[in-house]
C-alpha atoms as a PDB file:
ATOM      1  CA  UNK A   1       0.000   0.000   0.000  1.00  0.00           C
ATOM      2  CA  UNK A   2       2.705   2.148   0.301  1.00  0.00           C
ATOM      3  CA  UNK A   3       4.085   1.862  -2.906  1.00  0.00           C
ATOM      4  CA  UNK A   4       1.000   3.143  -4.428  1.00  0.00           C
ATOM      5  CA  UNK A   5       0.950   6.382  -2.162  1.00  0.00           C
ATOM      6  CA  UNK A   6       4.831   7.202  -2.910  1.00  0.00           C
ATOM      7  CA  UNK A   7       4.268   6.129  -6.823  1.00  0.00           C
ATOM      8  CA  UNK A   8       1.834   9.193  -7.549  1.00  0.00           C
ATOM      9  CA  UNK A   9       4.387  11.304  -5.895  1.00  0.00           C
ATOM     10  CA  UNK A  10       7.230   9.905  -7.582  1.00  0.00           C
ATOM     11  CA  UNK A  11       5.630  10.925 -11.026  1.00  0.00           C
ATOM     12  CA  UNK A  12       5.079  14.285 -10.483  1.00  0.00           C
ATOM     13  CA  UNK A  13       8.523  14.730  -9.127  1.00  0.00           C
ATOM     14  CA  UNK A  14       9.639  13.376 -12.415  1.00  0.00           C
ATOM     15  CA  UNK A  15       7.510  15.062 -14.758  1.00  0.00           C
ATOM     16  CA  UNK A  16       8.307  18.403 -13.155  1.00  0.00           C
ATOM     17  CA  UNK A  17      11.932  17.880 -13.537  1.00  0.00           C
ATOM     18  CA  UNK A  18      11.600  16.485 -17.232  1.00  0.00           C
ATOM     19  CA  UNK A  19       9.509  19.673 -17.688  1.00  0.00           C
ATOM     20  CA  UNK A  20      12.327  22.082 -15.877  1.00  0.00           C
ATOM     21  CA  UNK A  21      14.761  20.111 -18.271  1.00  0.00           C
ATOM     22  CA  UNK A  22      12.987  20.890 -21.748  1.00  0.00           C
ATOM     23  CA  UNK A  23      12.458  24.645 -20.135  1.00  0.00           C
ATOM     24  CA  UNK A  24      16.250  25.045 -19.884  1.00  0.00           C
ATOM     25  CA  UNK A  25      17.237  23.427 -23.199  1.00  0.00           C
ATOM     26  CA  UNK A  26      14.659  26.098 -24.987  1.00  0.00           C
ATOM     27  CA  UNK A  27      16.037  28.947 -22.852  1.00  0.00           C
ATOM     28  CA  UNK A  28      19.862  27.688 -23.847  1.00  0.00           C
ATOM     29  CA  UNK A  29      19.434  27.008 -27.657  1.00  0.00           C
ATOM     30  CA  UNK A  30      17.405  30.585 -27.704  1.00  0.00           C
ATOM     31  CA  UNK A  31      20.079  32.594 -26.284  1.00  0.00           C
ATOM     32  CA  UNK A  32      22.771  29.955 -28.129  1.00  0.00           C
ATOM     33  CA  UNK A  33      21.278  31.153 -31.718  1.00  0.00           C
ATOM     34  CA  UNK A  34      22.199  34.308 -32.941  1.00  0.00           C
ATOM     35  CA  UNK A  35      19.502  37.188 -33.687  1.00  0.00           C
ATOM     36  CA  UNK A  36      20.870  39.881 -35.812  1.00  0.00           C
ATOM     37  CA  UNK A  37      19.652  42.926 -36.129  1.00  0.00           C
ATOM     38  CA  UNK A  38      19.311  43.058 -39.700  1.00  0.00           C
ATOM     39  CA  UNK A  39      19.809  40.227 -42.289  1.00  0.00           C
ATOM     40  CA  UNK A  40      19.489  40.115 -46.257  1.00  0.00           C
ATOM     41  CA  UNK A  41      18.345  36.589 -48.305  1.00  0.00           C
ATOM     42  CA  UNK A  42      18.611  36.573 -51.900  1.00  0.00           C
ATOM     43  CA  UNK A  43      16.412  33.813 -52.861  1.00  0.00           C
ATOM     44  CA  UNK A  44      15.522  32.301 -56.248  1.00  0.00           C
ATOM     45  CA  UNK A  45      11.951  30.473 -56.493  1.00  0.00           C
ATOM     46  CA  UNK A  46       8.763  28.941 -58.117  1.00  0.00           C
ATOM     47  CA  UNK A  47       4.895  29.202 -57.912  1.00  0.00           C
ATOM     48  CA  UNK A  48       3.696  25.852 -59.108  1.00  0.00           C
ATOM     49  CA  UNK A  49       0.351  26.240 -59.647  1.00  0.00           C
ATOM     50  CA  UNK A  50      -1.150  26.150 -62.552  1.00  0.00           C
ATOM     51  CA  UNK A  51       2.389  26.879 -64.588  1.00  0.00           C
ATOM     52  CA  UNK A  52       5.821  27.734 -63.324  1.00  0.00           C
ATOM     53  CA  UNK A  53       6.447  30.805 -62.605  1.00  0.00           C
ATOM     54  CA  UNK A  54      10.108  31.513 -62.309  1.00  0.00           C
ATOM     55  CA  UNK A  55      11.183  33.953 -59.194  1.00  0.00           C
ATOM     56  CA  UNK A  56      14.220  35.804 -58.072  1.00  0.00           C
ATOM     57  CA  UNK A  57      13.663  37.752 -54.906  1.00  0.00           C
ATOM     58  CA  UNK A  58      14.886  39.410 -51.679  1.00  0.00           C
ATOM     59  CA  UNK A  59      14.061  39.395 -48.227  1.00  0.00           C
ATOM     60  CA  UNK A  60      14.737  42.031 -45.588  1.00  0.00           C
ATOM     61  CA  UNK A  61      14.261  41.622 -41.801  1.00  0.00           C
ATOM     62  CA  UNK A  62      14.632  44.325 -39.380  1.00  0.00           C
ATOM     63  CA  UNK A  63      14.820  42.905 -35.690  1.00  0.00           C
ATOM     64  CA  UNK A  64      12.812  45.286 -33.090  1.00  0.00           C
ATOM     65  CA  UNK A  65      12.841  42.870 -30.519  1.00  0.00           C
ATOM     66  CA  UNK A  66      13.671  38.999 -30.200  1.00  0.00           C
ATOM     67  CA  UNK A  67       9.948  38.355 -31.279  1.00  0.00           C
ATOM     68  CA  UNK A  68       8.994  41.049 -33.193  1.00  0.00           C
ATOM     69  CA  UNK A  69      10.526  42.049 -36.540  1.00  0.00           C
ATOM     70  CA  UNK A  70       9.434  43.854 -39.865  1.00  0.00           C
ATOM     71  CA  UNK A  71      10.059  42.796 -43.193  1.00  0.00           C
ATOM     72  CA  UNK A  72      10.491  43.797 -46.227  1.00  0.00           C
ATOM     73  CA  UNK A  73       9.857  41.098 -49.737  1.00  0.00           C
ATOM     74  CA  UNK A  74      10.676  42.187 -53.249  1.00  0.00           C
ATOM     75  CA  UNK A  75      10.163  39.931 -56.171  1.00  0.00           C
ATOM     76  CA  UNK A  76      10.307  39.737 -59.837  1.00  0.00           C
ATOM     77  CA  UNK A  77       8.447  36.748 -60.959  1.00  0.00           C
ATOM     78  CA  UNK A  78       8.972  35.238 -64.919  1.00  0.00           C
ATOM     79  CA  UNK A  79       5.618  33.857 -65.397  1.00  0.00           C
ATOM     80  CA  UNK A  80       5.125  30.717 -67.702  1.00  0.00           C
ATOM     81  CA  UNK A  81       8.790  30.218 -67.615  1.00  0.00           C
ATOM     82  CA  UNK A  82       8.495  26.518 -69.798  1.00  0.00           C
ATOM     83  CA  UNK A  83       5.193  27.740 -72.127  1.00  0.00           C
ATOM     84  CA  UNK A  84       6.828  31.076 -74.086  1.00  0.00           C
ATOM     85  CA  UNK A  85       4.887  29.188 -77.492  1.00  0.00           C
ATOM     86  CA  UNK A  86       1.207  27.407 -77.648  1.00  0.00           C
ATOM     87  CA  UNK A  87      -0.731  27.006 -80.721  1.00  0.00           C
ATOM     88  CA  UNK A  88       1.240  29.971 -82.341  1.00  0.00           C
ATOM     89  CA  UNK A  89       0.745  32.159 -79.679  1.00  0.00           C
ATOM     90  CA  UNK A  90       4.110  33.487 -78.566  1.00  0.00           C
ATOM     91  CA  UNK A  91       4.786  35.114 -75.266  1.00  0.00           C
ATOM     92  CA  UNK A  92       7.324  38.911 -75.958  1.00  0.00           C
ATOM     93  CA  UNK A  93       7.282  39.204 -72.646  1.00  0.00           C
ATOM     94  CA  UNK A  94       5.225  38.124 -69.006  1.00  0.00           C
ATOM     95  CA  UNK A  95       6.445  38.955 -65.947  1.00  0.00           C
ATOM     96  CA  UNK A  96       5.603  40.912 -62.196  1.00  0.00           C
ATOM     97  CA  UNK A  97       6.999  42.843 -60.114  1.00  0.00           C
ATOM     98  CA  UNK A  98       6.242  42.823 -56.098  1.00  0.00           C
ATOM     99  CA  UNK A  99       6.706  44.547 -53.377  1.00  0.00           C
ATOM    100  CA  UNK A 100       5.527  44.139 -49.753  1.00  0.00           C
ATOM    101  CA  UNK A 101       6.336  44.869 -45.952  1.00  0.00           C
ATOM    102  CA  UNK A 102       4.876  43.230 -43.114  1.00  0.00           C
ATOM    103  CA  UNK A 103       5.651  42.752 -39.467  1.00  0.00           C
ATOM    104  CA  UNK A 104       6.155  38.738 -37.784  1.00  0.00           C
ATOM    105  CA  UNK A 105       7.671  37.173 -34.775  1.00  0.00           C
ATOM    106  CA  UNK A 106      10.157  34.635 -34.299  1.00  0.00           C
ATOM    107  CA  UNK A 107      10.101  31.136 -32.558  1.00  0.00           C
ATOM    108  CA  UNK A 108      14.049  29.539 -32.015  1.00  0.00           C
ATOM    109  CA  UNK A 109      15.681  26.350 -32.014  1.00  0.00           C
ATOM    110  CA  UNK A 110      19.159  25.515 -31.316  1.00  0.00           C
ATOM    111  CA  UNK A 111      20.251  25.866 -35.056  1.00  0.00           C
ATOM    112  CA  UNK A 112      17.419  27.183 -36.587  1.00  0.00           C
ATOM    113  CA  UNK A 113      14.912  29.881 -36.751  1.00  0.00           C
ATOM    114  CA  UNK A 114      10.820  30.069 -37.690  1.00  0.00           C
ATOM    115  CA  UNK A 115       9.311  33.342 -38.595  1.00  0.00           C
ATOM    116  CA  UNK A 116       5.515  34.325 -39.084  1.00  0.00           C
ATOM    117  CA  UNK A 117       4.752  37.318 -40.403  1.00  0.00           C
ATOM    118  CA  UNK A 118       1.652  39.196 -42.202  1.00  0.00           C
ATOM    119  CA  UNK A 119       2.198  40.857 -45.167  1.00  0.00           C
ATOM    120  CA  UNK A 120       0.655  43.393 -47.735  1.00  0.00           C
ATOM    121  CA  UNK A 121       1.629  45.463 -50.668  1.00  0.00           C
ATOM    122  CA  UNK A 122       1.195  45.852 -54.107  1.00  0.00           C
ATOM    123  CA  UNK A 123       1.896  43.721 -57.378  1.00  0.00           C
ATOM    124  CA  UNK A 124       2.515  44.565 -60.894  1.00  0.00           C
ATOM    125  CA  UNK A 125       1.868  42.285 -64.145  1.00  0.00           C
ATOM    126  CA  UNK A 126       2.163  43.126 -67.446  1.00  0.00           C
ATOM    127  CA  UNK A 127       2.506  40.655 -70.614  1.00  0.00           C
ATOM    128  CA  UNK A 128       2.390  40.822 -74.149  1.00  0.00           C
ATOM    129  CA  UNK A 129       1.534  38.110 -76.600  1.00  0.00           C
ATOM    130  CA  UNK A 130       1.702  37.505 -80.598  1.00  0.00           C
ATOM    131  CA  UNK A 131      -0.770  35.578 -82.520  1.00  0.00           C
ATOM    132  CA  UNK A 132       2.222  34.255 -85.097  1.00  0.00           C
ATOM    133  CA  UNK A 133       0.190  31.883 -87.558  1.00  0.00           C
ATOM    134  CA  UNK A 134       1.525  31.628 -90.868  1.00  0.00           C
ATOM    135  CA  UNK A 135      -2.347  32.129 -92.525  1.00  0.00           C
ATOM    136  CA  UNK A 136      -2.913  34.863 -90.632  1.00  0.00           C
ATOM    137  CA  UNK A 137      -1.363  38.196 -90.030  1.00  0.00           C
ATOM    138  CA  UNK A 138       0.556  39.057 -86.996  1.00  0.00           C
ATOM    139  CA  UNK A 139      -1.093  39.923 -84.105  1.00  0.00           C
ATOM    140  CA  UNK A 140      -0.204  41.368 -80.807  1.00  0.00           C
ATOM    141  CA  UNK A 141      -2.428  42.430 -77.490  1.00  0.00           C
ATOM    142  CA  UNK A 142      -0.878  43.490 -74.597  1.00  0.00           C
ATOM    143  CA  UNK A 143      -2.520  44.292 -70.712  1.00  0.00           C
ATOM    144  CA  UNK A 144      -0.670  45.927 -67.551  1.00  0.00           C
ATOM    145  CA  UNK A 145      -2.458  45.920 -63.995  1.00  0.00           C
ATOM    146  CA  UNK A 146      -1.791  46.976 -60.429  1.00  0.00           C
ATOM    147  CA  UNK A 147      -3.194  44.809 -57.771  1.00  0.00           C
ATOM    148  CA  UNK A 148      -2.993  44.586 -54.099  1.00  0.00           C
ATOM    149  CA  UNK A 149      -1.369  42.358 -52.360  1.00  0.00           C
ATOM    150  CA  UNK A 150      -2.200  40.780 -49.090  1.00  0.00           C
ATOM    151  CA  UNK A 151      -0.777  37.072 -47.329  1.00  0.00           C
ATOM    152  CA  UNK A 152       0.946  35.315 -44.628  1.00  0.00           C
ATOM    153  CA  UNK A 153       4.685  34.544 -44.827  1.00  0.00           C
ATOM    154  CA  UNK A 154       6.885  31.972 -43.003  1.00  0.00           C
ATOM    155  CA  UNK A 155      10.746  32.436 -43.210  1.00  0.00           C
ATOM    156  CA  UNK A 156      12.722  29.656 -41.841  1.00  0.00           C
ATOM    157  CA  UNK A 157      16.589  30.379 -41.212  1.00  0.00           C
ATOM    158  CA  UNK A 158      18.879  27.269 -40.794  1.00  0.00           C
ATOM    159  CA  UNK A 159      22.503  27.540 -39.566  1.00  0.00           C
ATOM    160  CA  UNK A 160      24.382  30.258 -36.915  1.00  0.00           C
ATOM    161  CA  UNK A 161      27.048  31.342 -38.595  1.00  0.00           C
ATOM    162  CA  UNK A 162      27.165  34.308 -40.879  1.00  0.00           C
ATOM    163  CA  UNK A 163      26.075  32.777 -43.878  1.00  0.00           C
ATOM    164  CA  UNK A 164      22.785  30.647 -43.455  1.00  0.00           C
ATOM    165  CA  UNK A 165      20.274  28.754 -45.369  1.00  0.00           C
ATOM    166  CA  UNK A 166      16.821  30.408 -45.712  1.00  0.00           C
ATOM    167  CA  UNK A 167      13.484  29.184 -47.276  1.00  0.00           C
ATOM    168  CA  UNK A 168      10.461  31.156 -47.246  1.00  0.00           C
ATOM    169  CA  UNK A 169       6.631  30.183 -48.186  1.00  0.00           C
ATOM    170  CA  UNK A 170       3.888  32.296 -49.547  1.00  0.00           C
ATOM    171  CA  UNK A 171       0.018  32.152 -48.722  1.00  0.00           C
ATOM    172  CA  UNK A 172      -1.854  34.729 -50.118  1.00  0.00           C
ATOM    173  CA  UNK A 173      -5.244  35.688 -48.290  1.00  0.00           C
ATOM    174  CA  UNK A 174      -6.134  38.161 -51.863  1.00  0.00           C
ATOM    175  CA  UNK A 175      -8.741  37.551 -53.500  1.00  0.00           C
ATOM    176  CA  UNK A 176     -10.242  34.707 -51.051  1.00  0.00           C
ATOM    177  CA  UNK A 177     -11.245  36.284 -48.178  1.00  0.00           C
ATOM    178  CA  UNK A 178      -9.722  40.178 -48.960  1.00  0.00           C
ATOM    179  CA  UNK A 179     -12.596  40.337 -51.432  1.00  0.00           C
ATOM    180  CA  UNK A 180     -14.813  37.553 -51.765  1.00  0.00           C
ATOM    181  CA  UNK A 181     -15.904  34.787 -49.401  1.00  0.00           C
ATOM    182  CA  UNK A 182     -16.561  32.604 -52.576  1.00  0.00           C
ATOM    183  CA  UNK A 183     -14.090  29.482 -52.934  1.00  0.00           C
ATOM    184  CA  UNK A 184     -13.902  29.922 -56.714  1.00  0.00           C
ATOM    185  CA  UNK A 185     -11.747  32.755 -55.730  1.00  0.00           C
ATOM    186  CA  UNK A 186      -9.159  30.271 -54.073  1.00  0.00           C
ATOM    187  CA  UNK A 187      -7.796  29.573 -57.591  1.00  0.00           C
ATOM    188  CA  UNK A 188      -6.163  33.033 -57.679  1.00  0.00           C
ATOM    189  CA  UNK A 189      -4.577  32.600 -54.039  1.00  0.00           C
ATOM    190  CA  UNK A 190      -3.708  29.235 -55.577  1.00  0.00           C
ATOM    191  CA  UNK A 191      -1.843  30.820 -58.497  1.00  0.00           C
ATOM    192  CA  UNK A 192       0.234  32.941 -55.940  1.00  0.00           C
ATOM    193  CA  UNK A 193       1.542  30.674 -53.846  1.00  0.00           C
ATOM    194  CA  UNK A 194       5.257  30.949 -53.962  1.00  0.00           C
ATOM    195  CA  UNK A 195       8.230  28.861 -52.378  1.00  0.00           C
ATOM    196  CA  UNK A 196      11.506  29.927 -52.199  1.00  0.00           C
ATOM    197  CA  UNK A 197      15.100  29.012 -51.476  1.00  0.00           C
ATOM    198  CA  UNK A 198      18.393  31.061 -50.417  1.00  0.00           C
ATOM    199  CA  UNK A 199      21.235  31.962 -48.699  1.00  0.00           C
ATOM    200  CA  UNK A 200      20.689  34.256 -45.662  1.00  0.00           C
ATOM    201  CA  UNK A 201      23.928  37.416 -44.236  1.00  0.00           C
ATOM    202  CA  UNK A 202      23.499  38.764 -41.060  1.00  0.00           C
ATOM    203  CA  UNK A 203      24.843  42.310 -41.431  1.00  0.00           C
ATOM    204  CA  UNK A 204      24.824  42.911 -37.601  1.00  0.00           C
END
């Protein structure tokens, strides 16, 4: 009988020092990791829904606090990078431009970090096409549009040196629900998805 009255004791004395163990490891690896003020990450990307889209971008992320930074995301995108030509319809040019600042916080790891933030800002297509069928003549149509731009973005950072690895994800949250609570709208959040991968400097 006294077993049983010692055994519920016994667990709680373990659990709490199992619990005081994971507590310190967190504390360590956070203030082990490094958490510069400012850091740069060049990145190169796709969106892969419905077609490729090609993207070479830069992230900026301005420290405040341990948890709280801003952020800064600037993209070109080259859209339907492998379909230039489709039934004699050739693509001059089709690209977008992107720029957007948000503010996020930070979760650490020992050799890693994981940052949320919520973005918005504005986006820029333009394209230009050429019907080029030999029975016809040329011809060309061109559009250019300005669009808001609105998402969630998570940044992970791997390594503590200097130089790092970085890979960032995209979610947009325009049109579906900026706009419109109707789903059909997901199929332009779908098309901006983006995922991208690069090297990380910490400037300070």
């Amino acid at each position: 009988m006294k077993i049983f009255k010692i055994l519920p004791v016994l667990i709680i004395l373990l659990n709490l020092s199992t619990s005081a163990k994971k507590n310190d490891s967190i504390g360590l690896a956070q203030q082990n990791y490094p958490i510069s003020i400012i850091s740069i990450e060049p990145s190169i990307g796709l969106k892969p829904s419905p077609m490729s889209d090609l993207i070479i971008s830069n992230l900026v992320q301005w420290n405040l606090m341990k948890r709280l930074s801003i952020v800064s995301h600037t993209s070109y995108s080259f859209n339907n990078v492998f379909l230039r030509e489709f039934n004699y319809v050739e693509t001059d040019y089709n690209y977008s431009l992107g720029q957007k600042f948000g503010i996020g916080t930070s979760l650490y790891s020992n050799r890693s970090s994981h940052t949320f933030s919520l973005m918005a800002g504005i986006k820029y297509d333009s394209y230009k096409e050429t019907l080029a069928n030999p029975e016809f003549e040329k011809v060309s149509a061109s559009a250019n549009s300005l669009s808001p731009d609105f998402g969630l973005l998570y940044n992970l950072k791997k390594g503590k040196k200097k130089y790092y690895f970085s890979f960032s994800m995209y979610l947009p949250l325009y049109p579906y629900p900026m706009i419109s609570l109707d789903t059909y709208s997901l199929s332009g959040n779908l098309a901006n998805i983006s995922m991208e991968f690069g090297v990380g400097i910490r400037l300070k």
